[in-house]
PDB file of N, CA and C in Angstrom:
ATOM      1  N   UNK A   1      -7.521 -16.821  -7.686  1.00  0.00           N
ATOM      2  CA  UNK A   1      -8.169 -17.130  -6.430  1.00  0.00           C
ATOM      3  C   UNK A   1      -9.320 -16.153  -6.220  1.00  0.00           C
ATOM      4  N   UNK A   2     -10.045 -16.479  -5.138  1.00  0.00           N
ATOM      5  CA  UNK A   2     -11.904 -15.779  -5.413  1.00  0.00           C
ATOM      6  C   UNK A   2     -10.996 -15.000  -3.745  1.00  0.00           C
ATOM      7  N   UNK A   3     -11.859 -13.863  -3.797  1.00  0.00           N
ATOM      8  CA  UNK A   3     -11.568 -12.980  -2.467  1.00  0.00           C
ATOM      9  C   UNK A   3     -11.606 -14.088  -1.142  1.00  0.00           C
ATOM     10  N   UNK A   4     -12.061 -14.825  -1.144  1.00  0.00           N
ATOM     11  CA  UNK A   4     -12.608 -15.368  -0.057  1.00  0.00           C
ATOM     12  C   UNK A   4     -11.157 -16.372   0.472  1.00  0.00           C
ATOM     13  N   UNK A   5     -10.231 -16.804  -0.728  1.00  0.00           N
ATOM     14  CA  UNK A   5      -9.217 -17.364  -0.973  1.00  0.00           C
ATOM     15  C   UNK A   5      -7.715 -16.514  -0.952  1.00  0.00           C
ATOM     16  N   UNK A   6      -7.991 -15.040  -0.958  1.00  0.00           N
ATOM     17  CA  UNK A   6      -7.326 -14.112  -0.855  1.00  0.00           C
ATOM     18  C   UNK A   6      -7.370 -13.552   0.140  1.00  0.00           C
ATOM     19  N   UNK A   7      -7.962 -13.396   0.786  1.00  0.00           N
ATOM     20  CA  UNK A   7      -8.733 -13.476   2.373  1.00  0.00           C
ATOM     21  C   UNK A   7      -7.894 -14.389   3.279  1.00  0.00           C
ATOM     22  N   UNK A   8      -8.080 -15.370   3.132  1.00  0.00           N
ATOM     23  CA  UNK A   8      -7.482 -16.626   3.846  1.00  0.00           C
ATOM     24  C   UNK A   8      -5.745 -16.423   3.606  1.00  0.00           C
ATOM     25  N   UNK A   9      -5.441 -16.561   2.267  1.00  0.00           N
ATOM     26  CA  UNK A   9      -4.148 -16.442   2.273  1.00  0.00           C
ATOM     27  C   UNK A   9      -3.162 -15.186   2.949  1.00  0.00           C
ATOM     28  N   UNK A  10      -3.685 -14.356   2.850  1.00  0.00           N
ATOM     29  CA  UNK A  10      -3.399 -12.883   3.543  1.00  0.00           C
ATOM     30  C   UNK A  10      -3.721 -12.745   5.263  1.00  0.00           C
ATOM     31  N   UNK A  11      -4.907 -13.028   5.714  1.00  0.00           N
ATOM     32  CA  UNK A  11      -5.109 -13.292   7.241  1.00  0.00           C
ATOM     33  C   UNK A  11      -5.935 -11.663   7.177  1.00  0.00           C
ATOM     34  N   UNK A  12      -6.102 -11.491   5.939  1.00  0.00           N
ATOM     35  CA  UNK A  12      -6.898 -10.061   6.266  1.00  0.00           C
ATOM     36  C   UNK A  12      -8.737 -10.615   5.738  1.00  0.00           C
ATOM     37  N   UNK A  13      -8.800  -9.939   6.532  1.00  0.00           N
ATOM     38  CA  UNK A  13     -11.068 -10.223   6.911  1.00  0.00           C
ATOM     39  C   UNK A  13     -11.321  -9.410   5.371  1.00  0.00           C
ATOM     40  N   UNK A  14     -12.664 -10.100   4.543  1.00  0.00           N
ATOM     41  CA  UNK A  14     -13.077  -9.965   3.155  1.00  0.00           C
ATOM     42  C   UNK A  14     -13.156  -8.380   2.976  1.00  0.00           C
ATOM     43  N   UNK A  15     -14.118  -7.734   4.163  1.00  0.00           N
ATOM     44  CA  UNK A  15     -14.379  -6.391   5.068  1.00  0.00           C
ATOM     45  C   UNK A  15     -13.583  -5.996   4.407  1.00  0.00           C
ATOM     46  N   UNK A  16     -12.313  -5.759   4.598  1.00  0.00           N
ATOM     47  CA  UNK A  16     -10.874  -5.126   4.875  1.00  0.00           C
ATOM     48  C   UNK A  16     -10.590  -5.039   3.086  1.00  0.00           C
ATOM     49  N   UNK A  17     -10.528  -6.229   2.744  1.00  0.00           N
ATOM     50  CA  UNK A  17     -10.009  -6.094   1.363  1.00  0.00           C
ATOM     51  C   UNK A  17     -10.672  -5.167   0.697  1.00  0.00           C
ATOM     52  N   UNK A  18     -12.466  -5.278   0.658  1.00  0.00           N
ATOM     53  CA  UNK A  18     -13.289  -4.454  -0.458  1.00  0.00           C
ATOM     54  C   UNK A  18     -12.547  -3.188  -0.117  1.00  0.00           C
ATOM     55  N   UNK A  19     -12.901  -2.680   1.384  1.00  0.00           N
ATOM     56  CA  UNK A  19     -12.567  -1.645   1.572  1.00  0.00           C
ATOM     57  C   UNK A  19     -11.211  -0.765   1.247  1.00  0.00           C
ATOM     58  N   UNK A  20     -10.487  -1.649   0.782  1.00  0.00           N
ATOM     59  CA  UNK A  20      -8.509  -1.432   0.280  1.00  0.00           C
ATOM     60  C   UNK A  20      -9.374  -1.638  -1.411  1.00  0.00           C
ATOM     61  N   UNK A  21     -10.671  -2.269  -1.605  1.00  0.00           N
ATOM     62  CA  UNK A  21     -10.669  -2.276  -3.507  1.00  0.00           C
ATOM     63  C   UNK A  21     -11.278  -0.695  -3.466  1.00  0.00           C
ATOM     64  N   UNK A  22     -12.138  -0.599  -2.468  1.00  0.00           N
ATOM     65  CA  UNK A  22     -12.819   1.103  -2.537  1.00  0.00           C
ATOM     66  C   UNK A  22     -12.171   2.360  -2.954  1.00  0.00           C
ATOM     67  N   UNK A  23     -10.885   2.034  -2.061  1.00  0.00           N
ATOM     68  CA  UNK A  23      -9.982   3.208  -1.732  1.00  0.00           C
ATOM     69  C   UNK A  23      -8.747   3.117  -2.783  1.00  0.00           C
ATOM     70  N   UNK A  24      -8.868   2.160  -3.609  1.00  0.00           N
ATOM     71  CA  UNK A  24      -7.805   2.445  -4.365  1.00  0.00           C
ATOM     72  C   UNK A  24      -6.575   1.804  -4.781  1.00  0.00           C
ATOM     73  N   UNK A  25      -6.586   1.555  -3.106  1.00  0.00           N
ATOM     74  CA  UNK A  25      -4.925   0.786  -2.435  1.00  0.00           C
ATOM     75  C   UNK A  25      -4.820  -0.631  -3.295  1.00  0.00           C
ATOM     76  N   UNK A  26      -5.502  -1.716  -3.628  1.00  0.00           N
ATOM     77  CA  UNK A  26      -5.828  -2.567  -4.195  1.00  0.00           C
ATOM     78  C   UNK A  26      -6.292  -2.481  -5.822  1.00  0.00           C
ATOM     79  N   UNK A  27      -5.485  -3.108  -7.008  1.00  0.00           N
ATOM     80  CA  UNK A  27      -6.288  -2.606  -7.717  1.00  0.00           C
ATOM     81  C   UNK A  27      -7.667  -4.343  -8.308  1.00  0.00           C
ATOM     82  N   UNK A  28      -8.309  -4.073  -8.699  1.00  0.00           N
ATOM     83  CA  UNK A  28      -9.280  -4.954  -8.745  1.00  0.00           C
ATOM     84  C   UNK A  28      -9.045  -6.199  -9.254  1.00  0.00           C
ATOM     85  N   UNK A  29      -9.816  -7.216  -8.882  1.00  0.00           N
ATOM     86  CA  UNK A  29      -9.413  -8.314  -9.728  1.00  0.00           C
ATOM     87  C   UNK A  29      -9.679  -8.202 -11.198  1.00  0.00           C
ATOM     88  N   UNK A  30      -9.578  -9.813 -12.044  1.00  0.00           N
ATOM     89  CA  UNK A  30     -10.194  -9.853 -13.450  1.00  0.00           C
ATOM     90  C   UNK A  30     -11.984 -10.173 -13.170  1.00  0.00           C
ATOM     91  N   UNK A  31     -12.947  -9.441 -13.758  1.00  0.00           N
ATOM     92  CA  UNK A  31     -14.277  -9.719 -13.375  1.00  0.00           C
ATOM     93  C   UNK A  31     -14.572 -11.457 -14.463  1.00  0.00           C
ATOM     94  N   UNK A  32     -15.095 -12.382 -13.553  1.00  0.00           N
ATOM     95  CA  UNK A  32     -15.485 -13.454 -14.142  1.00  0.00           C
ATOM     96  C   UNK A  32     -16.777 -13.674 -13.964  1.00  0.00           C
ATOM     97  N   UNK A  33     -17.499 -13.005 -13.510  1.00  0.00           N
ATOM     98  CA  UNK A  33     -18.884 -12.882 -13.355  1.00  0.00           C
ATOM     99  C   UNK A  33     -19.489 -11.015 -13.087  1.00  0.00           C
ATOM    100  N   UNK A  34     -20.699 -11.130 -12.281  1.00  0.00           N
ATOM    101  CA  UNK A  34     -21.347  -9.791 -12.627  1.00  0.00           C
ATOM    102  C   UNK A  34     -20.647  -9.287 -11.119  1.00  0.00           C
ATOM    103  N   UNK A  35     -20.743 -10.214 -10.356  1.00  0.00           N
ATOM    104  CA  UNK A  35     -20.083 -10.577  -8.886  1.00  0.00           C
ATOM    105  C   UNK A  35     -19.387 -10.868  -8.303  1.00  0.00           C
ATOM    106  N   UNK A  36     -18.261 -11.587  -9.048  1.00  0.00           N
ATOM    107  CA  UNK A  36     -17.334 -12.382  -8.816  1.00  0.00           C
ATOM    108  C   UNK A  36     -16.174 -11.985  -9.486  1.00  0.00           C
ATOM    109  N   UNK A  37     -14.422 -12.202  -8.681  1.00  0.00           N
ATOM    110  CA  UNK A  37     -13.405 -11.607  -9.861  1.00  0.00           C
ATOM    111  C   UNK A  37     -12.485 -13.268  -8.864  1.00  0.00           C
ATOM    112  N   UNK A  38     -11.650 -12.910 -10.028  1.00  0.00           N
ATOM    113  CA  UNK A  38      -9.998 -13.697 -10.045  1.00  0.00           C
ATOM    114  C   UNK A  38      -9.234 -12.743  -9.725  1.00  0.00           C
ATOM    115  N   UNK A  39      -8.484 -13.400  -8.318  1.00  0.00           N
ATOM    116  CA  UNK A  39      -6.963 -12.388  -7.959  1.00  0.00           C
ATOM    117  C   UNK A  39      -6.124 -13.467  -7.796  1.00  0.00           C
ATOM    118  N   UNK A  40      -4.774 -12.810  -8.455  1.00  0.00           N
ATOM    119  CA  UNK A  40      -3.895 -13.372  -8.377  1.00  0.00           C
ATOM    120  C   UNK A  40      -2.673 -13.027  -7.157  1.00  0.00           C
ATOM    121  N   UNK A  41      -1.641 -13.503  -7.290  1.00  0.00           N
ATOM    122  CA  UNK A  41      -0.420 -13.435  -6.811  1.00  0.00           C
ATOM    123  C   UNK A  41       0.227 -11.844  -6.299  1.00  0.00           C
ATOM    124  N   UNK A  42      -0.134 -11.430  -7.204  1.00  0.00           N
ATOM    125  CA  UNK A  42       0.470  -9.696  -7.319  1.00  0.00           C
ATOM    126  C   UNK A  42      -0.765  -9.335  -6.240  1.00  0.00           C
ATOM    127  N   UNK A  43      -2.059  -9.632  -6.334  1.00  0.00           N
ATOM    128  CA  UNK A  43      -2.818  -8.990  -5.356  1.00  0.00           C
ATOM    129  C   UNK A  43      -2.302  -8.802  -3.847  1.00  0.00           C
ATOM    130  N   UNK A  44      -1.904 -10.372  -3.406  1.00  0.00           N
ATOM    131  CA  UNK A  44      -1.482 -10.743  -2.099  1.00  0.00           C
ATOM    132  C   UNK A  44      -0.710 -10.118  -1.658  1.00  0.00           C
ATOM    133  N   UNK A  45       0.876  -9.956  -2.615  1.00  0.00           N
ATOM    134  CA  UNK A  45       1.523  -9.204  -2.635  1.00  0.00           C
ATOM    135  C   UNK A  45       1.473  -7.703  -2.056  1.00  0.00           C
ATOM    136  N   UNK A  46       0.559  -7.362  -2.905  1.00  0.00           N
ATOM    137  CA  UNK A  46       0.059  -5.714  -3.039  1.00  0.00           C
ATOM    138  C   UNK A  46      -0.542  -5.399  -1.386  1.00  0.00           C
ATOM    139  N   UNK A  47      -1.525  -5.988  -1.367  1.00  0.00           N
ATOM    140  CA  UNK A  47      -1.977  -6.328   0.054  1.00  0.00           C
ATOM    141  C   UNK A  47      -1.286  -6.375   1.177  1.00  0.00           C
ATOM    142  N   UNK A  48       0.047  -7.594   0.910  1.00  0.00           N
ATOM    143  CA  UNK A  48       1.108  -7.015   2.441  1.00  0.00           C
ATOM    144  C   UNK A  48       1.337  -5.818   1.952  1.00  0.00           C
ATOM    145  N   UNK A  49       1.787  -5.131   1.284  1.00  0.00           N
ATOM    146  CA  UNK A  49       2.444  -4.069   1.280  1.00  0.00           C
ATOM    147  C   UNK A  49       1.562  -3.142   2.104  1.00  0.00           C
ATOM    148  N   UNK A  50       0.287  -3.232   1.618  1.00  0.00           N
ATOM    149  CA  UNK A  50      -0.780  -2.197   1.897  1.00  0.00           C
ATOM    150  C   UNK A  50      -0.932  -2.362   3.544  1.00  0.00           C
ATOM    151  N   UNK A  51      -1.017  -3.334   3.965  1.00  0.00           N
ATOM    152  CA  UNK A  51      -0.926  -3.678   5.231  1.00  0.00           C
ATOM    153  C   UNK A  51       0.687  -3.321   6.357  1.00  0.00           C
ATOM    154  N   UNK A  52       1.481  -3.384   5.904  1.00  0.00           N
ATOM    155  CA  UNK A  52       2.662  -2.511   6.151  1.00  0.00           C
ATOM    156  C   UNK A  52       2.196  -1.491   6.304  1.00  0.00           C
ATOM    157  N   UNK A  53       2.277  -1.010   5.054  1.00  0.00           N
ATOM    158  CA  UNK A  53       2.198   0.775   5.401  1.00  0.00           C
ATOM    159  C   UNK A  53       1.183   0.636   6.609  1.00  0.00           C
ATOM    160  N   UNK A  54      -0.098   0.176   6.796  1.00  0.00           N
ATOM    161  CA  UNK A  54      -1.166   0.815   7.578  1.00  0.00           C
ATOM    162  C   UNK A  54      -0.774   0.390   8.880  1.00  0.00           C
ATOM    163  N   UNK A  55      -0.191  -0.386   8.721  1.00  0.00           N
ATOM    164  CA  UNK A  55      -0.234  -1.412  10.040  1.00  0.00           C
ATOM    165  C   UNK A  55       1.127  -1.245  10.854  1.00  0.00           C
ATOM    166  N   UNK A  56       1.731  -1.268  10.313  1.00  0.00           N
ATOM    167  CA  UNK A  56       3.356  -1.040  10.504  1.00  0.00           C
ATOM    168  C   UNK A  56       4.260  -0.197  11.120  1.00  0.00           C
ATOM    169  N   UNK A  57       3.488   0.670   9.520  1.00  0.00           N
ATOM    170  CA  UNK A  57       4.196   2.050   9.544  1.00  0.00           C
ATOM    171  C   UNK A  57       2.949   2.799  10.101  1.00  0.00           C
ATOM    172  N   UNK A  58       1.803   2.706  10.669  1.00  0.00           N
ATOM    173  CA  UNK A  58       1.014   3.389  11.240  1.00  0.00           C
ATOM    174  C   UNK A  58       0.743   5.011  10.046  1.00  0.00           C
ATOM    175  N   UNK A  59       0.430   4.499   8.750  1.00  0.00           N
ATOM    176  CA  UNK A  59      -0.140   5.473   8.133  1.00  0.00           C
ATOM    177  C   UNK A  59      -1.379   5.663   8.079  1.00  0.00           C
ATOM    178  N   UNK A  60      -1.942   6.964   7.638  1.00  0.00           N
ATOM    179  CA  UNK A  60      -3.463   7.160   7.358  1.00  0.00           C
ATOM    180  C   UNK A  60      -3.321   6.008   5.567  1.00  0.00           C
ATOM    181  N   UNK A  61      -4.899   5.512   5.898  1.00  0.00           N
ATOM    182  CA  UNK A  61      -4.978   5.358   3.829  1.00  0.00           C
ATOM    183  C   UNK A  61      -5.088   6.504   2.989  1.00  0.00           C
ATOM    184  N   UNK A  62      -5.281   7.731   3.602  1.00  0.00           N
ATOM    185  CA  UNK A  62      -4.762   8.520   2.256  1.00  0.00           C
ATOM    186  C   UNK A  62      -3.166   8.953   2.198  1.00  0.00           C
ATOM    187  N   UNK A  63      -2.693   8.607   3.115  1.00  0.00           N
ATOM    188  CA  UNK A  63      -0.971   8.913   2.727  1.00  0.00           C
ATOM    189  C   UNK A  63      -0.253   7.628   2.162  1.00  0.00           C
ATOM    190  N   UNK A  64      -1.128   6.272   2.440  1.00  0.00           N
ATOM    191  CA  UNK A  64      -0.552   5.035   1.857  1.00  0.00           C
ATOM    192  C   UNK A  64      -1.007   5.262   0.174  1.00  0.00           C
ATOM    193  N   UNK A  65      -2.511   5.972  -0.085  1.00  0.00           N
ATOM    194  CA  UNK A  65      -2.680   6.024  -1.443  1.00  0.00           C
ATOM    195  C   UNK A  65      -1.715   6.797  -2.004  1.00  0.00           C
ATOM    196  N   UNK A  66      -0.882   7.887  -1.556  1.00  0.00           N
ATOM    197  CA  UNK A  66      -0.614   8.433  -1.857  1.00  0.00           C
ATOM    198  C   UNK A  66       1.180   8.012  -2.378  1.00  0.00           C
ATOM    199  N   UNK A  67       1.484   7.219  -1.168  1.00  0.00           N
ATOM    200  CA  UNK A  67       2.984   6.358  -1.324  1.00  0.00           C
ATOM    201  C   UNK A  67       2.895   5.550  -2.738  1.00  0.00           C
ATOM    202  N   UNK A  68       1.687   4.530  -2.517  1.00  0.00           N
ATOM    203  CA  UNK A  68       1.385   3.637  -3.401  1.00  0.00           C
ATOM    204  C   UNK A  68       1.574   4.272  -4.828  1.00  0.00           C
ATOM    205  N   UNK A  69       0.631   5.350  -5.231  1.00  0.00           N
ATOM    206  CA  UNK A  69       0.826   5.863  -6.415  1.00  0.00           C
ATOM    207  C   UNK A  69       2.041   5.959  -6.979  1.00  0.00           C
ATOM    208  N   UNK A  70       3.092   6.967  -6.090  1.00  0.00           N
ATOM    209  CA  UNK A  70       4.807   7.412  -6.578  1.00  0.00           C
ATOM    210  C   UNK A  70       5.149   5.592  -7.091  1.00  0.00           C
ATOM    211  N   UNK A  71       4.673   4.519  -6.019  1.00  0.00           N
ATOM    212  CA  UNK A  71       5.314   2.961  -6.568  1.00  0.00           C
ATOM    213  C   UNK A  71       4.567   2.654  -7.637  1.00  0.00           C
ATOM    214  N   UNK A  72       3.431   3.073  -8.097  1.00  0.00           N
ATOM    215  CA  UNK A  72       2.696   2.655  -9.578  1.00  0.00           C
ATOM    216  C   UNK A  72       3.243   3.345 -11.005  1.00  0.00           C
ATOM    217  N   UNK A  73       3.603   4.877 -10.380  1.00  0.00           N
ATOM    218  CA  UNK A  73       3.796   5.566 -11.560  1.00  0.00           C
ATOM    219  C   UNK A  73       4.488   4.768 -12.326  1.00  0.00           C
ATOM    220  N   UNK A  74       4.339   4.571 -13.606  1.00  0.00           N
ATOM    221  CA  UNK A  74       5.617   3.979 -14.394  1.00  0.00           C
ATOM    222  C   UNK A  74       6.242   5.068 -15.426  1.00  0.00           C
ATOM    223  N   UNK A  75       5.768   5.516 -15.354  1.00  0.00           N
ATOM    224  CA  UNK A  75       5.861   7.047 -16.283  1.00  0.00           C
ATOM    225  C   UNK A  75       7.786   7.547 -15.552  1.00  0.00           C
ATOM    226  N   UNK A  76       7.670   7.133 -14.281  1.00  0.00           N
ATOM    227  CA  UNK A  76       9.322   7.485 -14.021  1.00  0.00           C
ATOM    228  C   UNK A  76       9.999   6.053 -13.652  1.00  0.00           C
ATOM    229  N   UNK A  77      11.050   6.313 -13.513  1.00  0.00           N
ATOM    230  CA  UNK A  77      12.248   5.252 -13.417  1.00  0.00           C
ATOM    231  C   UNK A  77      12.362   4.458 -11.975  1.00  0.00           C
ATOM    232  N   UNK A  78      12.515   3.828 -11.465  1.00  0.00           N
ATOM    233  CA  UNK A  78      12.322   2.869 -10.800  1.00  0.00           C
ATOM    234  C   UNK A  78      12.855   3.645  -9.474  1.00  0.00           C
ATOM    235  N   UNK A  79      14.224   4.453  -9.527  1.00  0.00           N
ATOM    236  CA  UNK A  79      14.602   5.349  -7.947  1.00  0.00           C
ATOM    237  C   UNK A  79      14.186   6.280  -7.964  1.00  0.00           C
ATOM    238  N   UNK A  80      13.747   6.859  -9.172  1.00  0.00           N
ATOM    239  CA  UNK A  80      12.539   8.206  -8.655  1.00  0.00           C
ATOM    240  C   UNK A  80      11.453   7.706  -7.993  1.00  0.00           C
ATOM    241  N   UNK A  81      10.974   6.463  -8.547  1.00  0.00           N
ATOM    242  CA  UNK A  81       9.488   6.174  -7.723  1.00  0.00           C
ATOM    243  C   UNK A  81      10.093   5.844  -6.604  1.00  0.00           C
ATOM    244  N   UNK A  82      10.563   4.903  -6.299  1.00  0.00           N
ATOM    245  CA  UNK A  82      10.913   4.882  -4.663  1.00  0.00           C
ATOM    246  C   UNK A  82      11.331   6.204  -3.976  1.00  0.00           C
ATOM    247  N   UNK A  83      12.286   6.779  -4.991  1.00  0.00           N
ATOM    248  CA  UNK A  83      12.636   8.277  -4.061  1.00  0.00           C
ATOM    249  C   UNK A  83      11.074   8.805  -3.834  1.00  0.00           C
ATOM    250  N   UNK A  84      10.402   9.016  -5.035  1.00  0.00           N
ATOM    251  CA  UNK A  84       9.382   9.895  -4.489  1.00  0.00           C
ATOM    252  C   UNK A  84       8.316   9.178  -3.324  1.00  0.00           C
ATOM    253  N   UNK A  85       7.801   7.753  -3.357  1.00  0.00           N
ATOM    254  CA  UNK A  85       7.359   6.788  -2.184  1.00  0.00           C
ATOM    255  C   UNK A  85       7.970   7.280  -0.913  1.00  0.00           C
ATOM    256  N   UNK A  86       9.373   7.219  -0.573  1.00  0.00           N
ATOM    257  CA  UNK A  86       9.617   7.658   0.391  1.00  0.00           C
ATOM    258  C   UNK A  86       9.773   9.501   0.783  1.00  0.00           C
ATOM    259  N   UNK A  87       9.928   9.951  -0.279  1.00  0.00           N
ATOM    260  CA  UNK A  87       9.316  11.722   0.178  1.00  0.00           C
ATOM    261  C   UNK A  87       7.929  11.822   0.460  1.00  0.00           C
ATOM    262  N   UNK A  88       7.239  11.119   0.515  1.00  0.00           N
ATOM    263  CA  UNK A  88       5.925  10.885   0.584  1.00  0.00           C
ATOM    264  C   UNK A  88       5.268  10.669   2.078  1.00  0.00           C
ATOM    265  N   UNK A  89       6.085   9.931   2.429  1.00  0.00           N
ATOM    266  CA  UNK A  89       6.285   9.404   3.998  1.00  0.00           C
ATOM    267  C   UNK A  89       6.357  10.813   4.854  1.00  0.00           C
ATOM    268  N   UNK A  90       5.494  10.311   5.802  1.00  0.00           N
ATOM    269  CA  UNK A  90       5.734  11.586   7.000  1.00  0.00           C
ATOM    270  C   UNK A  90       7.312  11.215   7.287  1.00  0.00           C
ATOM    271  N   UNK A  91       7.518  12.785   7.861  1.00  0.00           N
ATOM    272  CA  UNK A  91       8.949  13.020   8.366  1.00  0.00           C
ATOM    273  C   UNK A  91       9.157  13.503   9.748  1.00  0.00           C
ATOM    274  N   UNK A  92       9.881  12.981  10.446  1.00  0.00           N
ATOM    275  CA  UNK A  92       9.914  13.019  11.791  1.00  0.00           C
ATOM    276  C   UNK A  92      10.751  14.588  11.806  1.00  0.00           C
ATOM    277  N   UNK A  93      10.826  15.215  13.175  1.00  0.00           N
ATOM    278  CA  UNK A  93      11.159  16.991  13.155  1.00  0.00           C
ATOM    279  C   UNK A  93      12.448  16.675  12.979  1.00  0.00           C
ATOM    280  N   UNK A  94      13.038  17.877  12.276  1.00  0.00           N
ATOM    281  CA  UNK A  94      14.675  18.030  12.363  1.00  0.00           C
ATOM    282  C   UNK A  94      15.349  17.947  13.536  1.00  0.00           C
ATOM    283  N   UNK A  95      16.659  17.686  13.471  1.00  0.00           N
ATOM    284  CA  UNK A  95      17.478  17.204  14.331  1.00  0.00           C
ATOM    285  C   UNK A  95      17.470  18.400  14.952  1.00  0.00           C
ATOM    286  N   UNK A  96      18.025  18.572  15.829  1.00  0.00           N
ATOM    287  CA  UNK A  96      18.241  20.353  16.815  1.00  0.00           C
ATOM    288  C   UNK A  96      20.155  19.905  16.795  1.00  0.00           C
ATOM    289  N   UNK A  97      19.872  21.182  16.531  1.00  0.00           N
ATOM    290  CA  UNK A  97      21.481  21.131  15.826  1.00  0.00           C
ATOM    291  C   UNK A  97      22.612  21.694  16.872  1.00  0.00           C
ATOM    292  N   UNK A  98      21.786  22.317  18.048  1.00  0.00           N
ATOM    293  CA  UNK A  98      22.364  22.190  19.427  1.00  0.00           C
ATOM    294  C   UNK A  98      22.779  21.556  20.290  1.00  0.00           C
ATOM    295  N   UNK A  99      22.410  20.386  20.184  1.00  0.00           N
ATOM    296  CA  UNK A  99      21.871  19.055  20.985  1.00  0.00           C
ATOM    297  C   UNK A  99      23.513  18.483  20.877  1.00  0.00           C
ATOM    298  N   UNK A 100      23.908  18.191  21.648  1.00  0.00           N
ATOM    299  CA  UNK A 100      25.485  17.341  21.931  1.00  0.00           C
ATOM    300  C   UNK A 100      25.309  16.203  20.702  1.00  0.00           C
ATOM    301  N   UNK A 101      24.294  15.543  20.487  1.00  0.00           N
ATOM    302  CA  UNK A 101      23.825  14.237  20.012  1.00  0.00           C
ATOM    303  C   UNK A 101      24.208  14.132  18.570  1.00  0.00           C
ATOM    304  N   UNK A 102      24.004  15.878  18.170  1.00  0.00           N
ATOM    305  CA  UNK A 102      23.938  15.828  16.913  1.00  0.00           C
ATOM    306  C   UNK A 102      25.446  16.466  16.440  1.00  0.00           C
ATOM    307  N   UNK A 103      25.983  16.956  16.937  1.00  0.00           N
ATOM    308  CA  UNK A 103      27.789  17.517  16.767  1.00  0.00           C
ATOM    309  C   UNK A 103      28.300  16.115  16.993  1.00  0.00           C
TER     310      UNK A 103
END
């Protein structure tokens, strides 16, 4: 499918996508011209995800690039990358260990 078709299917503006091909978060289509690429299935995909994190989970794009990567590495095993994706994630403050709530 041409961006414009990836666009539509996603509900995200063309704008939005280059700017997710700029940064990383997206990786590019196949080039079929000097101008023009083919995205597939995995793009769309990739895209909600990317849109989660930003949208969702209210991340910056450099902490989603940064999630994203630990889920690309393939170099490790499938619960390290998620373990490390989610160490990646901001962390809300420790519990207060005073607190009735938490005994």
């Amino acid at each position: 499918m041409r961006l414009s078709e990836l666009s539509e299917k996603s509900g995200v503006k063309t704008a939005t996508i280059k700017y997710y091909l700029r940064e990383g978060l997206l990786r590019p289509g196949l080039r079929v011209s000097a101008t023009q690429a083919e995205y597939d299935e995995s793009h769309l995909r990739r895209l909600r995800l990317v849109r989660a994190l930003i949208q969702v989970g209210r991340l910056p794009v450099a902490t989603a690039r940064e999630v994203l990567s630990h889920v690309d590495d393939e170099s490790l095993g499938r619960t390290i990358r998620l373990g490390a994706a989610l160490w990646s994630l901001p962390h809300g403050p420790d519990p207060d260990e005073e607190a009735p709530e938490t005994a």
